[in-house]
Protein backbone atom coordinates (compact mmCIF):
# COMPACT_ATOMS: atom_id res chain seq x y z
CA UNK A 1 -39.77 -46.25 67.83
CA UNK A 2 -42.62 -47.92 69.99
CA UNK A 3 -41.53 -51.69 70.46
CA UNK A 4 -44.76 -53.53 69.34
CA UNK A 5 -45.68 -55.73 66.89
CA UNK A 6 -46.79 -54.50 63.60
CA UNK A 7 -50.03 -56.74 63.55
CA UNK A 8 -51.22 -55.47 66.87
CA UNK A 9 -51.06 -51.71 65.51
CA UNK A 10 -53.97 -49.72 64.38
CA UNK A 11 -54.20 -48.69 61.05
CA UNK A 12 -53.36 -45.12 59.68
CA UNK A 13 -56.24 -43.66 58.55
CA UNK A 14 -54.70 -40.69 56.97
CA UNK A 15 -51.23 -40.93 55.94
CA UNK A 16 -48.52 -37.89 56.79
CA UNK A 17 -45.27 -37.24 55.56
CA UNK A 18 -44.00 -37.69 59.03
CA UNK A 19 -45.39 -40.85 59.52
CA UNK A 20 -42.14 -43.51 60.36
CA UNK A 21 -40.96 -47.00 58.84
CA UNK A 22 -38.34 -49.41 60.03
CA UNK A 23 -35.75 -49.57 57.97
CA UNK A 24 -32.40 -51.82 58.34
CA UNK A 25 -29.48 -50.27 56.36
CA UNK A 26 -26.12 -52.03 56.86
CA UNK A 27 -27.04 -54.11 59.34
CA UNK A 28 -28.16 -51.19 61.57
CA UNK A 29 -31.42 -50.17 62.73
CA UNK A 30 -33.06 -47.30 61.70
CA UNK A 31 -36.20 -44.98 60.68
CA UNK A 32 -37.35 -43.56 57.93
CA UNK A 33 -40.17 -40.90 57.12
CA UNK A 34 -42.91 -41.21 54.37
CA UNK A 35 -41.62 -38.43 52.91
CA UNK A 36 -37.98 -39.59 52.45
CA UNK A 37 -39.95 -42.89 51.12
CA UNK A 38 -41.12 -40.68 48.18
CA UNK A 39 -38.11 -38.91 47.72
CA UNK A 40 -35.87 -40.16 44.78
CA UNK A 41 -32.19 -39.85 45.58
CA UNK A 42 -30.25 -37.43 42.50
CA UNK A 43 -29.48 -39.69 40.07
CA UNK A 44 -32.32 -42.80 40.99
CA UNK A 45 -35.01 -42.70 38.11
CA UNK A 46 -38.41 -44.43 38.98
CA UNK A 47 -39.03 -47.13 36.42
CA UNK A 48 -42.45 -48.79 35.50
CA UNK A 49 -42.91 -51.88 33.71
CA UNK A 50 -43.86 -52.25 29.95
CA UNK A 51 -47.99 -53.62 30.07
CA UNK A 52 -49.77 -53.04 27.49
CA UNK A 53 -53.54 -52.94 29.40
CA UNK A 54 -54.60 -49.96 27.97
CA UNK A 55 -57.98 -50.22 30.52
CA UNK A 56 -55.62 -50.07 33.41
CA UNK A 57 -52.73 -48.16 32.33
CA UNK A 58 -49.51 -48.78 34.25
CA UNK A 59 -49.29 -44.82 35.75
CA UNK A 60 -52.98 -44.75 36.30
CA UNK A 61 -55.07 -41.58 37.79
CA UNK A 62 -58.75 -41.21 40.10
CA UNK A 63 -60.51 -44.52 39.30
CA UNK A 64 -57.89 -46.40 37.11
CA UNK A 65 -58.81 -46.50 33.88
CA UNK A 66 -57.36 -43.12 32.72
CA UNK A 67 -53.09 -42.38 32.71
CA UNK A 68 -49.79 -43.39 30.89
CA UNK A 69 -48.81 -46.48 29.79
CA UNK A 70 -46.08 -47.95 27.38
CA UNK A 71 -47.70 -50.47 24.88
CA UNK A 72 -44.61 -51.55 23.28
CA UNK A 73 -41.25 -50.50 23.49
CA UNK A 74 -40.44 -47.01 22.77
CA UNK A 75 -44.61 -46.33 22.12
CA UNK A 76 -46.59 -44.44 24.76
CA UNK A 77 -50.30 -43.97 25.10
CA UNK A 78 -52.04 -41.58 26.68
CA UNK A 79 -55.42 -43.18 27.90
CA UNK A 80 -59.12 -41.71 29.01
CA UNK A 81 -61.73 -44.05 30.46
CA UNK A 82 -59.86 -46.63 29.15
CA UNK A 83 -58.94 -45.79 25.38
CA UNK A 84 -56.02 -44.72 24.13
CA UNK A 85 -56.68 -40.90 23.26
CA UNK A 86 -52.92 -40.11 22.23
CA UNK A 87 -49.99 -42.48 20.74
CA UNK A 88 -46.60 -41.40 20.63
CA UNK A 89 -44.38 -43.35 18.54
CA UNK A 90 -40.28 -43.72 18.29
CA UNK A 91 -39.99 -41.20 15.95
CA UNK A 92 -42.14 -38.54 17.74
CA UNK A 93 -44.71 -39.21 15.56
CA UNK A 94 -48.45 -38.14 17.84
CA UNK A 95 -51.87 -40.10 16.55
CA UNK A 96 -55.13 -39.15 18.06
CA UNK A 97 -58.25 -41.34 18.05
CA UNK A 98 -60.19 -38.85 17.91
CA UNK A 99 -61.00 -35.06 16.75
CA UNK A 100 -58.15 -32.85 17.44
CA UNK A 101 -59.71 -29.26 18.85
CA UNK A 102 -57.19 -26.31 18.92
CA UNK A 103 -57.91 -23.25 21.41
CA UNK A 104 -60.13 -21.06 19.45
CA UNK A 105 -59.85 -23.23 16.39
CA UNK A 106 -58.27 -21.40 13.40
CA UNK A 107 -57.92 -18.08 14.62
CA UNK A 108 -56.91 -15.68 11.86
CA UNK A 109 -54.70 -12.02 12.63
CA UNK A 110 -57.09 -9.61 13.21
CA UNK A 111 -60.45 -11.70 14.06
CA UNK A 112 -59.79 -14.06 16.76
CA UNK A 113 -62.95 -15.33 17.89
CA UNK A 114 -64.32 -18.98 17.04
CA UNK A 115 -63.83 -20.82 14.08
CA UNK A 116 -62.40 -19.25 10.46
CA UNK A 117 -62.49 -21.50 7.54
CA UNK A 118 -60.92 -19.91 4.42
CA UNK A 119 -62.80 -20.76 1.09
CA UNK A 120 -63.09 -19.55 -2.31
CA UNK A 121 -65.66 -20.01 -5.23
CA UNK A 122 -65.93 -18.83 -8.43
CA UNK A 123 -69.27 -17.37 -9.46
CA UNK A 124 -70.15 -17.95 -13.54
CA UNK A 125 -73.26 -15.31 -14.93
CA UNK A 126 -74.36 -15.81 -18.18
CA UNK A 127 -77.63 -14.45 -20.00
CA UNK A 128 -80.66 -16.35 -19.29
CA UNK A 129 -83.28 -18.27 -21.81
CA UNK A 130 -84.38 -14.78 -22.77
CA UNK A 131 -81.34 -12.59 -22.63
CA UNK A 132 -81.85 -9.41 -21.54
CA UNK A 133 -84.68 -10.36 -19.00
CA UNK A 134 -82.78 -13.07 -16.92
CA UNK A 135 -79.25 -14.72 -16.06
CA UNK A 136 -77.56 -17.68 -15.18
CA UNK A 137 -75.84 -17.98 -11.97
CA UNK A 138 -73.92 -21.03 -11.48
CA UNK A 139 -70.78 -22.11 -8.73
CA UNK A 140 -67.99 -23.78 -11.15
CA UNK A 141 -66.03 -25.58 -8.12
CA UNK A 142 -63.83 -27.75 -9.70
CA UNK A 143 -60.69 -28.56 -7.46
CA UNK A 144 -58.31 -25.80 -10.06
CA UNK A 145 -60.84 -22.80 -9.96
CA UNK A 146 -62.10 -22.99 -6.16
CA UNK A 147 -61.15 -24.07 -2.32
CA UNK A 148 -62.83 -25.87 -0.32
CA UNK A 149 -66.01 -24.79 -1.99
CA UNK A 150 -69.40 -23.74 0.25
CA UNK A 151 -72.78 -25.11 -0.98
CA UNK A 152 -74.02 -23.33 -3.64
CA UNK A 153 -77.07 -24.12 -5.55
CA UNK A 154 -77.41 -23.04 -9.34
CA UNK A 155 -79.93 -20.98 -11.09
CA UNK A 156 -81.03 -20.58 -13.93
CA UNK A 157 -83.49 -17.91 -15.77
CA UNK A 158 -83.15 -15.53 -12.84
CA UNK A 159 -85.35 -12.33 -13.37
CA UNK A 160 -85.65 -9.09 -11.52
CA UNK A 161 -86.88 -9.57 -8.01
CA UNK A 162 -86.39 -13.40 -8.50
CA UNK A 163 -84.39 -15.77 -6.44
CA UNK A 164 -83.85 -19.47 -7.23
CA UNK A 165 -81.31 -22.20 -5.86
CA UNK A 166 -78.45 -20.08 -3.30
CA UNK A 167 -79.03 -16.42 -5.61
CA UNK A 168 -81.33 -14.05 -5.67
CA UNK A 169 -81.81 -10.50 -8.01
CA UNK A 170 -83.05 -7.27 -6.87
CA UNK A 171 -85.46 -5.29 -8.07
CA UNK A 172 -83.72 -2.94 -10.18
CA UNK A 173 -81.44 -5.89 -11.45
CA UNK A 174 -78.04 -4.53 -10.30
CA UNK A 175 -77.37 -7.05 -7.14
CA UNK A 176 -76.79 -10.80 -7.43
CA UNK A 177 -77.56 -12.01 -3.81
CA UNK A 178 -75.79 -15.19 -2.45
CA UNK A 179 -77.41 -16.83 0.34
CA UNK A 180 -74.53 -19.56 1.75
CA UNK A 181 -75.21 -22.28 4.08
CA UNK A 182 -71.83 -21.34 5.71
CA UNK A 183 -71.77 -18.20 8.07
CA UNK A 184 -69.61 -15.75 6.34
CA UNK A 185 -67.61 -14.03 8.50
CA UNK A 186 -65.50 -11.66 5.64
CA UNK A 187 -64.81 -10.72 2.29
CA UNK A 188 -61.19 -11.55 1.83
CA UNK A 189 -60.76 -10.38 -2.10
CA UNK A 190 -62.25 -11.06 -5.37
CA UNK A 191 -61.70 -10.37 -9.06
CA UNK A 192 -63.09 -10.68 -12.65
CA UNK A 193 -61.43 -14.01 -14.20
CA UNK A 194 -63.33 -13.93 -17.33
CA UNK A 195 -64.53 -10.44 -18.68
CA UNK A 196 -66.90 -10.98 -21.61
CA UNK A 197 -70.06 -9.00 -21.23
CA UNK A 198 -72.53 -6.72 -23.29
CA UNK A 199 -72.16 -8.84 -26.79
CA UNK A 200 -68.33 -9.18 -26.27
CA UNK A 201 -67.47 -5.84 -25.95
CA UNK A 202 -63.35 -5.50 -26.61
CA UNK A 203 -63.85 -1.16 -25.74
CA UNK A 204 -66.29 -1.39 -22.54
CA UNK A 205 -64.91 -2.18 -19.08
CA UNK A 206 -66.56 -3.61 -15.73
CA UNK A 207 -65.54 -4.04 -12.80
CA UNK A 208 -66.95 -6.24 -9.58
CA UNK A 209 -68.05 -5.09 -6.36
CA UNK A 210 -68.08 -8.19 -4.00
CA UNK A 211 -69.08 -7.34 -0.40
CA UNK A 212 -71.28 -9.54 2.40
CA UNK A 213 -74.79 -7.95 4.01
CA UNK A 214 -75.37 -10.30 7.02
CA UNK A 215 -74.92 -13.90 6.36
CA UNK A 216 -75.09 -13.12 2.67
CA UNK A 217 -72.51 -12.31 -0.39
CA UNK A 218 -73.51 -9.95 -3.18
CA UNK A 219 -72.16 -9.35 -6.58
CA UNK A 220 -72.36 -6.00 -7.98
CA UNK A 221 -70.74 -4.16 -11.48
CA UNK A 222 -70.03 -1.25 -12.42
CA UNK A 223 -68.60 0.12 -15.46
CA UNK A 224 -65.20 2.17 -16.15
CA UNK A 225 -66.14 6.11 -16.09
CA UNK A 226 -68.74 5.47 -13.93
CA UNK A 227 -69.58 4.42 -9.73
CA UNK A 228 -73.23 3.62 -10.36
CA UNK A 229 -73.85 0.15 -11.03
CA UNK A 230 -75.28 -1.68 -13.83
CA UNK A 231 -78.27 -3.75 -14.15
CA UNK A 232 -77.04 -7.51 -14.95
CA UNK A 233 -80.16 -8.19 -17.31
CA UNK A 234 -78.74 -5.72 -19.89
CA UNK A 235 -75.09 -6.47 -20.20
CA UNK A 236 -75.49 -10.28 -20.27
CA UNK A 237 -76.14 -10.89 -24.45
CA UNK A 238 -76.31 -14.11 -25.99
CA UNK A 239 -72.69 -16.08 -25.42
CA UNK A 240 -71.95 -13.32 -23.30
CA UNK A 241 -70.05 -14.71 -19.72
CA UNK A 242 -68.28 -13.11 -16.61
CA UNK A 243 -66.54 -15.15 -13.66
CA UNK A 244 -66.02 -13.67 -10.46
CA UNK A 245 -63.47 -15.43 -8.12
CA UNK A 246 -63.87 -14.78 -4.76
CA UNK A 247 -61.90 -15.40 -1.70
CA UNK A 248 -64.07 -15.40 1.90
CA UNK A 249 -63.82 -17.03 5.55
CA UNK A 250 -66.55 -18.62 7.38
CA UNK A 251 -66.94 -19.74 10.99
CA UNK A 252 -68.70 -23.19 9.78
C-alpha cells in the first residue's frame, strides 16, 4: 500500500469495488477491498437500529425520506416521501394509509379488462294512476332484496314513449329502458320474484327478458305459448305487481 498519510490523499471521486482499506487483524497488517467491506460473512446478519423517524426512515432510498424503518418493536413501516404507506404488525397483520389498487382491479373469468363491480337490484312495476295507460317503475334496494345497489331514480305514471327518473317506455309499450349512472358491462342473470300481473291471473304465465343495449338495461315480457312480447300498459291492472331481480357488473 502507498506509505502516506491519509490526510494528504486526494479524495475518491468515484468509488470501485477494488478500491483498498487498511485493516489490522490480529495484530497484523493488512488490506482489504470495498467489495469484501460489503460482503457479509455466512452467518453475520446486518442489524439496524429501532428509530421511529418515519421522515427519515432508518434503511432510507434516493433523497431520504422514502424506505424501511421499525417504529416499535416487531412493527415495520414502509414509508414514501415521508409517510408511512404500509404497517406491518407482529401478527402479520398489513394496514395501508391509503387506497389499496390491485392490477386490473377486480378482474372477473372471462372479461379481464378494468374494473368489474358486481351489483344487483330489484326492479318493482306496478300499474300507473290510470292503469292500462301507464306504470310504475321503482328500485326497492333494501340491504335483503339488492347488492350494492346502482342509482336508480323512480317513476311514476310512465306512458308509451315516456321516460321519467332512470326508465324510459317505448313506443309500442313492450320495453322498460334503464338508463344507470354506472357503466354496465354485463347481464349476469335475472328472474321474476313476484309474478302477479293482468288482474292476478293464477292460469297466465310471463316470463322476463333482461338484456343491456349500450350503457343501458331493458326489461322485456313475454308470455308462456308465445316469443313476442307484451305491452306492459295492458297486463299491469289495478293491485297488479311484478319484481324482477337482476344480477349485473359494472366497471364504475
Amino acid at each position: 500500500m502507498p506509505d502516506s498519510k491519509t490526510s494528504a490523499l486526494t479524495a475518491v471521486t468515484t468509488p470501485v469495488s477494488t478500491d483498498e482499506f487498511h485493516v489490522a487483524q490480529s495484530g497484523t497488517d493488512r488490506k482489504m477491498t470495498r467489495a469484501q467491506v460489503h460482503a457479509l460473512e455466512s452467518g453475520e446478519h446486518l442489524v439496524l437500529p429501532q428509530v421511529s423517524e418515519v421522515s427519515t426512515p432508518t434503511l432510507a432510498f434516493g433523497d431520504g425520506n422514502s424506505g424501511i424503518h421499525e417504529t416499535s418493536d416487531n412493527v415495520l413501516a414502509i414509508v414514501t416521501a415521508g409517510t408511512a404507506a404500509l404497517t406491518i404488525d407482529a401478527n402479520q397483520k398489513g394496514t395501508f394509509s391509503g387506497d389499496v389498487v390491485l392490477n386490473s382491479n377486480f378482474a372477473i373469468e372471462g372479461y379481464a379488462t378494468g374494473r368489474n363491480i358486481i351489483r344487483s337490484a330489484n326492479i318493482r312495476i306496478q300499474p300507473g294512476a290510470s292503469a292500462g295507460t301507464n306504470i310504475n317503475v321503482t328500485s326497492v334496494n333494501e340491504s335483503t332484496q339488492a347488492f350494492n345497489s346502482p342509482t336508480i331514480t323512480d317513476t311514476t305514471d310512465l306512458a308509451k314513449s315516456g321516460s321519467g327518473g332512470s326508465f324510459a317506455l317505448s313506443a309500442d309499450g313492450t320495453i322498460i329502458t334503464m338508463d344507470l349512472t354506472e357503466a354496465i358491462i354485463g347481464i349476469l342473470g335475472y328472474s321474476i320474484i313476484t309474478h302477479d300481473i293482468n288482474s292476478s291471473s293464477t292460469t297466465e304465465m310471463y316470463f322476463p327478458l333482461v338484456d343491456q343495449s349500450s350503457n343501458n338495461m331493458r326489461f322485456i315480457i313475454t308470455k308462456r305459448g308465445s316469443v313476442a312480447a307484451v305491452d306492459w300498459t295492458t297486463i299491469m291492472d289495478a293491485g297488479d305487481r311484478v319484481d324482477i331481480q337482476v344480477s349485473f357488473v359494472t366497471s364504475t
